[in-house]
C-alpha atoms as a PDB file:
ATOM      1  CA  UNK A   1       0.000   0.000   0.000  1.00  0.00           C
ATOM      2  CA  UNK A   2       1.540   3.548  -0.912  1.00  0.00           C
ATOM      3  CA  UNK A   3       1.743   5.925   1.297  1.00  0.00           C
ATOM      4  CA  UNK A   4      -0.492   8.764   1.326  1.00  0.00           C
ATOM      5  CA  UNK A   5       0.444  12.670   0.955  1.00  0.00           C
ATOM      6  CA  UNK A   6      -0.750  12.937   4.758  1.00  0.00           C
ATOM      7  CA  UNK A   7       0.861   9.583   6.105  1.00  0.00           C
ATOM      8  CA  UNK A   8       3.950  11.147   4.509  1.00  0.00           C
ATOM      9  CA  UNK A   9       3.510  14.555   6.310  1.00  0.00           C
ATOM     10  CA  UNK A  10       3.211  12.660   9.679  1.00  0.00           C
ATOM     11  CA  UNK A  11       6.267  10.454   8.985  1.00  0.00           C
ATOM     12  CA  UNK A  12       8.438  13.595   8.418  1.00  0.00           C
ATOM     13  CA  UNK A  13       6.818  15.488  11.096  1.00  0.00           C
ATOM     14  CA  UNK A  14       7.688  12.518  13.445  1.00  0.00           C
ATOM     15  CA  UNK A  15      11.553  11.965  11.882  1.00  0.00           C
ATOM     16  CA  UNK A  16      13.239  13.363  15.057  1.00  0.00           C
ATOM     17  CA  UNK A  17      10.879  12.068  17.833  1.00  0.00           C
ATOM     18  CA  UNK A  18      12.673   9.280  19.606  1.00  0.00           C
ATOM     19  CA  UNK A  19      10.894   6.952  21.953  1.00  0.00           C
ATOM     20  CA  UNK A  20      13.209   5.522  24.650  1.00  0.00           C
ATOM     21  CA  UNK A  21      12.186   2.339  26.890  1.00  0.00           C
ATOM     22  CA  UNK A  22      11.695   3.228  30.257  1.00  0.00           C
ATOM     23  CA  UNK A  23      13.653   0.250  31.550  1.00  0.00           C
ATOM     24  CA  UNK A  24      16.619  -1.813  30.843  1.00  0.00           C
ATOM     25  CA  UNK A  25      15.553  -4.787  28.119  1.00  0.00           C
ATOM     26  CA  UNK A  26      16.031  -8.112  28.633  1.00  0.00           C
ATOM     27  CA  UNK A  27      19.462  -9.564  26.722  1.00  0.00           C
ATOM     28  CA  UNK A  28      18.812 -10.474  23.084  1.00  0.00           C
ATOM     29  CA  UNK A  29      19.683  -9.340  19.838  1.00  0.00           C
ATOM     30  CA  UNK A  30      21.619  -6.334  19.682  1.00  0.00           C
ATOM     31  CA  UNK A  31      19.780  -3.872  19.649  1.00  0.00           C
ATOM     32  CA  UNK A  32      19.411   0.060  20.330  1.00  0.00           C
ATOM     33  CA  UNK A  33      18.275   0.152  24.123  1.00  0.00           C
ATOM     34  CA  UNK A  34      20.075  -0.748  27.335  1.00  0.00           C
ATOM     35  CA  UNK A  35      20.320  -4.884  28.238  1.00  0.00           C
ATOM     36  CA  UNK A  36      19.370  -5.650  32.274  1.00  0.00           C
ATOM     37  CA  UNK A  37      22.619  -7.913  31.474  1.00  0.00           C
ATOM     38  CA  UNK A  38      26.404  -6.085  31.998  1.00  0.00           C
ATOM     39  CA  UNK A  39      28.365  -7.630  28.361  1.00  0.00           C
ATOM     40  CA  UNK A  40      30.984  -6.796  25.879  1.00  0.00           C
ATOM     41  CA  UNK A  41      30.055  -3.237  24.187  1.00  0.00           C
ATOM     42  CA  UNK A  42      32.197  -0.346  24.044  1.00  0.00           C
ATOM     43  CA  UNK A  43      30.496   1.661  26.350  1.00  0.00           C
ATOM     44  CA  UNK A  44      32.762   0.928  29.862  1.00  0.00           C
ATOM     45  CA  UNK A  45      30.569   0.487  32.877  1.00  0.00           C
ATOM     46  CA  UNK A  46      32.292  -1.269  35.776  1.00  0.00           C
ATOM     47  CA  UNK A  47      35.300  -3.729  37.076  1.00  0.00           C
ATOM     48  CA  UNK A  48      34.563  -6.840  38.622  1.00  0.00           C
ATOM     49  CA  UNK A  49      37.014  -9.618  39.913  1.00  0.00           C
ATOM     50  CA  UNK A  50      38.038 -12.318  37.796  1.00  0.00           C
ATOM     51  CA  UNK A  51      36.554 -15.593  38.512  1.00  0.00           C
ATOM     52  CA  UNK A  52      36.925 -19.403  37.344  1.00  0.00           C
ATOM     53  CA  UNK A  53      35.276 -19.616  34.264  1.00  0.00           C
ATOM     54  CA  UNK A  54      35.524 -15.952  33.090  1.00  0.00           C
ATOM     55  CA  UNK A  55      37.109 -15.338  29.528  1.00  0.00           C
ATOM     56  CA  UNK A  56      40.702 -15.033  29.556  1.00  0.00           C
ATOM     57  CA  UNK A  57      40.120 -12.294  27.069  1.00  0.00           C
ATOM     58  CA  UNK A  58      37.884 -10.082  29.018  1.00  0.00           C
ATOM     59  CA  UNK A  59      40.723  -9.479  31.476  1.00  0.00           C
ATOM     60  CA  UNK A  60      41.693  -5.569  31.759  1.00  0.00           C
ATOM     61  CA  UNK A  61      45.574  -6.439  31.556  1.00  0.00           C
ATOM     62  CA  UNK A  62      46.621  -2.902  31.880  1.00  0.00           C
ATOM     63  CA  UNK A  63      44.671  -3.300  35.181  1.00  0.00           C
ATOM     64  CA  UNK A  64      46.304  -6.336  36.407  1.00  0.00           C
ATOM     65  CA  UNK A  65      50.021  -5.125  35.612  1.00  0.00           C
ATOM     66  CA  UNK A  66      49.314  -2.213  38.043  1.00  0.00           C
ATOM     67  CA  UNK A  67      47.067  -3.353  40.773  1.00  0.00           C
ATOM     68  CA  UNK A  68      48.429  -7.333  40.898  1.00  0.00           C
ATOM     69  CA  UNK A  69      44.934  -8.400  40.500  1.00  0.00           C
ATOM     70  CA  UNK A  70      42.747  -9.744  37.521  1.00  0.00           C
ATOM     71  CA  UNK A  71      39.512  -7.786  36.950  1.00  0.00           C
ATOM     72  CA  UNK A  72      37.010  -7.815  33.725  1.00  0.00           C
ATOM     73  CA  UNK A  73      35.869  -4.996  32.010  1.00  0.00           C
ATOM     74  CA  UNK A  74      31.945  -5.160  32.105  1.00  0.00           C
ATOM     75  CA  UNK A  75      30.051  -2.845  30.036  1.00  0.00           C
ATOM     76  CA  UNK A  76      26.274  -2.148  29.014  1.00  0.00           C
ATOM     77  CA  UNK A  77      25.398  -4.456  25.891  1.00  0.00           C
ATOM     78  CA  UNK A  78      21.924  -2.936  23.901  1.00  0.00           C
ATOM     79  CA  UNK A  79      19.694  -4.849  22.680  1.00  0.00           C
ATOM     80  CA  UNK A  80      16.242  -5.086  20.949  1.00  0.00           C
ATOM     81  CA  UNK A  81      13.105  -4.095  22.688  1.00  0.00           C
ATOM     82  CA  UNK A  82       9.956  -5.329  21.352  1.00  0.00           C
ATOM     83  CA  UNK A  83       6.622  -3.042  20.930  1.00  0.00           C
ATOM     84  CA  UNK A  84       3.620  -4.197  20.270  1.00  0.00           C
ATOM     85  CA  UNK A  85       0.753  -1.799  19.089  1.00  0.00           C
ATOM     86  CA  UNK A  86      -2.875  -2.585  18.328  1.00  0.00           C
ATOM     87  CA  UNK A  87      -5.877  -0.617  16.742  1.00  0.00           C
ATOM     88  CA  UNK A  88      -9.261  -1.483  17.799  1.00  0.00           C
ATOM     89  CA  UNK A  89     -10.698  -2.285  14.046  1.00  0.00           C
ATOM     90  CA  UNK A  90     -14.199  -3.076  15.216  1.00  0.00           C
ATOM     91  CA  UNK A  91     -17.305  -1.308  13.959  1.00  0.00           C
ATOM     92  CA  UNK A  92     -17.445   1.978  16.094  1.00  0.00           C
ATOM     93  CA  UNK A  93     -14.079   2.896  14.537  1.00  0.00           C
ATOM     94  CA  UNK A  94     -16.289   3.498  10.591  1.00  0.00           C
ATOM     95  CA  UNK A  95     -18.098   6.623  12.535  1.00  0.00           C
ATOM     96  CA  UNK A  96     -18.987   8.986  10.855  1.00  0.00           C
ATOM     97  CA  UNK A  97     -19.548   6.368   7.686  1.00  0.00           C
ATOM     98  CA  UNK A  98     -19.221   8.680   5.000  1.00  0.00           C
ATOM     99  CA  UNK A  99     -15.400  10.203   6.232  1.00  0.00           C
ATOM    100  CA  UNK A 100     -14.049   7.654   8.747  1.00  0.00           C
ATOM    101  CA  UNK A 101     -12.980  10.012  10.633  1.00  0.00           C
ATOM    102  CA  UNK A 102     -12.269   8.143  13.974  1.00  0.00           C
ATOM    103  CA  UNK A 103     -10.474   5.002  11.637  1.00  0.00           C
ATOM    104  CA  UNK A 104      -8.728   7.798   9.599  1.00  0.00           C
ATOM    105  CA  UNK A 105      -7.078   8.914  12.961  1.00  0.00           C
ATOM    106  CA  UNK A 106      -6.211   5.730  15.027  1.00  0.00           C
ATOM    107  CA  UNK A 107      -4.034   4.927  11.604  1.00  0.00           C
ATOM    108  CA  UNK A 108      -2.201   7.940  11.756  1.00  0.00           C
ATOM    109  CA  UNK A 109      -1.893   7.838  15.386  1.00  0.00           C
ATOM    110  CA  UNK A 110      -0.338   4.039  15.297  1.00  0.00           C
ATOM    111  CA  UNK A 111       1.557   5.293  12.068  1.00  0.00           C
ATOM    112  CA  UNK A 112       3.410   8.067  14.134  1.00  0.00           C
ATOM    113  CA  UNK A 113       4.121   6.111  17.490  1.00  0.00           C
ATOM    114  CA  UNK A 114       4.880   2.932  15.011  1.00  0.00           C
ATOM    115  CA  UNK A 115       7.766   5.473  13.170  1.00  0.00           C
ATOM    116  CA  UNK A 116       8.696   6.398  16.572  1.00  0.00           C
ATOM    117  CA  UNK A 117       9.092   3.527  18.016  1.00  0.00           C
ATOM    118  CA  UNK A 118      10.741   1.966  15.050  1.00  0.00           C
ATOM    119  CA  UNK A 119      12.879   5.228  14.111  1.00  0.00           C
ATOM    120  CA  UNK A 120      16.952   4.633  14.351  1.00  0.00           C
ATOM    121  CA  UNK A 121      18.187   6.319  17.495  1.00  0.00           C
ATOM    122  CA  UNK A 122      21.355   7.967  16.235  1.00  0.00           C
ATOM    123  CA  UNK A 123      22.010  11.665  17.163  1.00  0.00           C
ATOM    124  CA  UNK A 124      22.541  14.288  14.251  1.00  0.00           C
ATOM    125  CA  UNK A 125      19.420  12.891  12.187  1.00  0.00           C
ATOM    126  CA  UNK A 126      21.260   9.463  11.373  1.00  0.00           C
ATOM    127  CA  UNK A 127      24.352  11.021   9.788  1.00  0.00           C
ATOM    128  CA  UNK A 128      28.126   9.397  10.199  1.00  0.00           C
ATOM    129  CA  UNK A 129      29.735  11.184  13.185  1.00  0.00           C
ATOM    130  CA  UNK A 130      32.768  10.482  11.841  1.00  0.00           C
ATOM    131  CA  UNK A 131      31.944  12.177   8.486  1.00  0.00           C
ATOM    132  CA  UNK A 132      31.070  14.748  10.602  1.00  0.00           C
ATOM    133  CA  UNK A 133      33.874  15.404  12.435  1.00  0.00           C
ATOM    134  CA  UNK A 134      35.535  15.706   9.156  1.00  0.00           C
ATOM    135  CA  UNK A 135      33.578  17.900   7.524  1.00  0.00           C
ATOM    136  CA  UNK A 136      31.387  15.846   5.194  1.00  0.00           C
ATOM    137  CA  UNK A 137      27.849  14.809   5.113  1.00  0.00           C
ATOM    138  CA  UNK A 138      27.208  11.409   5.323  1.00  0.00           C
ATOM    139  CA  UNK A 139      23.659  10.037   5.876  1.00  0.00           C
ATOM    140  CA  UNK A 140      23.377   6.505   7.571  1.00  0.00           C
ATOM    141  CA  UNK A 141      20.622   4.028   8.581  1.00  0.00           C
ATOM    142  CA  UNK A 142      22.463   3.442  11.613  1.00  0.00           C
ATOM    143  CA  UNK A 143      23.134  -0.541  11.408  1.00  0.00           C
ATOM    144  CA  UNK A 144      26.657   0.335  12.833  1.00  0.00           C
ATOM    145  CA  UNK A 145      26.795   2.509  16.303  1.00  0.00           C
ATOM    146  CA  UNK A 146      28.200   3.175  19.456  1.00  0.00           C
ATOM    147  CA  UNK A 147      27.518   5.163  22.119  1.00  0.00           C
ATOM    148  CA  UNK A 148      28.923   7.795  24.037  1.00  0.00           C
ATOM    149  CA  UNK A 149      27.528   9.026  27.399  1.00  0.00           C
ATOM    150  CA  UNK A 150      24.393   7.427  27.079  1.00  0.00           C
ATOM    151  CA  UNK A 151      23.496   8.507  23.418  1.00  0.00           C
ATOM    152  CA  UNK A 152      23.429   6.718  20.311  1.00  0.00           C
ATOM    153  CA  UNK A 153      26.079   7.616  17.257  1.00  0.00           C
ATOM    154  CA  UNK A 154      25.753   6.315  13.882  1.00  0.00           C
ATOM    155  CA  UNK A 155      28.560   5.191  11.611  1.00  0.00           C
ATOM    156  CA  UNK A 156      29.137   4.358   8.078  1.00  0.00           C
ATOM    157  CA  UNK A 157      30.976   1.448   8.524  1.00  0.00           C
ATOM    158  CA  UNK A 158      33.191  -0.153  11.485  1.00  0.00           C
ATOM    159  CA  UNK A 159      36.083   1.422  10.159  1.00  0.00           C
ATOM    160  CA  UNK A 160      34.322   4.939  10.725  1.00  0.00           C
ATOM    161  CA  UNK A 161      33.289   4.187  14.150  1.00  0.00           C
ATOM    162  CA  UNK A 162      36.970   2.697  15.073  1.00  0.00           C
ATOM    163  CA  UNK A 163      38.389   6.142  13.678  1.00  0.00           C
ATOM    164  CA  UNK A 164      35.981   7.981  15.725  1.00  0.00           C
ATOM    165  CA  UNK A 165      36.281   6.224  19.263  1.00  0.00           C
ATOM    166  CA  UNK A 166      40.031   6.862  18.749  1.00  0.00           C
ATOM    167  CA  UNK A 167      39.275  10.315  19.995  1.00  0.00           C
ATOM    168  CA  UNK A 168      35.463  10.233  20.984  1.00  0.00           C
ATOM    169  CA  UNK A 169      35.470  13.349  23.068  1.00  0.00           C
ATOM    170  CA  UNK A 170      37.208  15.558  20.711  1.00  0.00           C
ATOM    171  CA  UNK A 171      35.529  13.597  17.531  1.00  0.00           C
ATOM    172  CA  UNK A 172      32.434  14.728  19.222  1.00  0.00           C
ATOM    173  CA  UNK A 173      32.838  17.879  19.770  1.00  0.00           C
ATOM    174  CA  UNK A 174      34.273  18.645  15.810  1.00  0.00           C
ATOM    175  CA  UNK A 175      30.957  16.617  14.616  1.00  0.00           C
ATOM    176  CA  UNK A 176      28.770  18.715  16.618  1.00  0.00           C
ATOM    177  CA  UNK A 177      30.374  22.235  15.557  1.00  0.00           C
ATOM    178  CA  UNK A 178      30.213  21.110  11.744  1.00  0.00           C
ATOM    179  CA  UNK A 179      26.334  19.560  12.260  1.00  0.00           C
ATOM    180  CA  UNK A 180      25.319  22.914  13.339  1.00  0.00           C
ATOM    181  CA  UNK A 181      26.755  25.172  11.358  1.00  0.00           C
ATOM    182  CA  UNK A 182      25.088  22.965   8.524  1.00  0.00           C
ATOM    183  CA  UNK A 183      22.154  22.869  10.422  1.00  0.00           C
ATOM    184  CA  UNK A 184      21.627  26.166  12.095  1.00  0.00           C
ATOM    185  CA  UNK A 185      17.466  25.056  13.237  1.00  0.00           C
ATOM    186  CA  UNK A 186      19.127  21.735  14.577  1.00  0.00           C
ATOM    187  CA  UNK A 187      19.441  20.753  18.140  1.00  0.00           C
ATOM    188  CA  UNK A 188      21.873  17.718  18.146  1.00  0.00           C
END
């Protein structure tokens, strides 16, 4: 079914609305919001003593040359969050007959939280932060991501994001000056 000049209208009106969960997910597929479960992401949270069993790998070994002591590197992992919507189809949804009126709006109400809900969660509208830094415009669906102080930065490619956490605070801070000067009605 094609989308109508109005559903279009909403879905742009809606482009920068961002829905977060209210709680940590449950682990899963990776995903864009916050796993209850401490994993293997780039985004550092905490230390925790090595025991039997843990991953040889996961050892901070910069850690244990200083402190004499074997610790792993936890960190948040993100994950998928499912949403479920539903629309009460039934007949007092075709009042009044002749317009629909009351159908006509519970489909563009589910089509906006739907987009919403659905919508990539990447800061500067979905472009490449690393792009940005360096002074080019790259737009992104934001399959490849990390995050930074709790938000969401999309990426090109890994190679992009692996450039960009190099530096992430000054990256940042270059991607943000370019983004607005390109887009002075913005808010990043």
């Amino acid at each position: 079914m094609a989308l109508s000049t109005a559903d279009s209208a909403l879905l742009d009106a809606v482009r920068a609305v961002r829905w977060p969960a209210r709680r940590k997910s449950p682990a899963g597929q990776a995903g864009g919001h916050l796993s209850r479960v401490l994993g293997v992401s780039a985004e550092f949270t905490e230390y925790r003593a090595y025991r039997q069993g843990d991953e040889v790998r996961r050892i901070d070994w910069k850690l244990l040359a200083r402190s004499n002591r074997a610790y792993i590197r936890l960190s948040n992992d993100r994950t998928v969050m499912s949403t479920m919507l539903l629309v009460d189809a039934s007949g007092s949804l075709a009042y009044p007959s002749e317009s629909l009126e009351k159908w006509n709006f519970a489909r563009h109400l589910t089509l906006g939280l739907a987009a919403a809900a659905f919508a990539a969660t990447g800061e500067f509208n979905n472009m490449c932060s690393w792009g940005l830094a360096n002074h080019k415009d790259v737009q992104t669906d934001c399959s490849v991501n990390g995050t930074i102080k709790g938000k969401t930065y999309c990426f090109s490619n890994e190679e992009a994001e692996a450039n960009f956490m190099k530096d992430p605070e000054g990256n940042l801070v270059k991607a943000a000056a370019y983004y607005k000067n390109a887009n002075p009605k913005a808010i990043p």
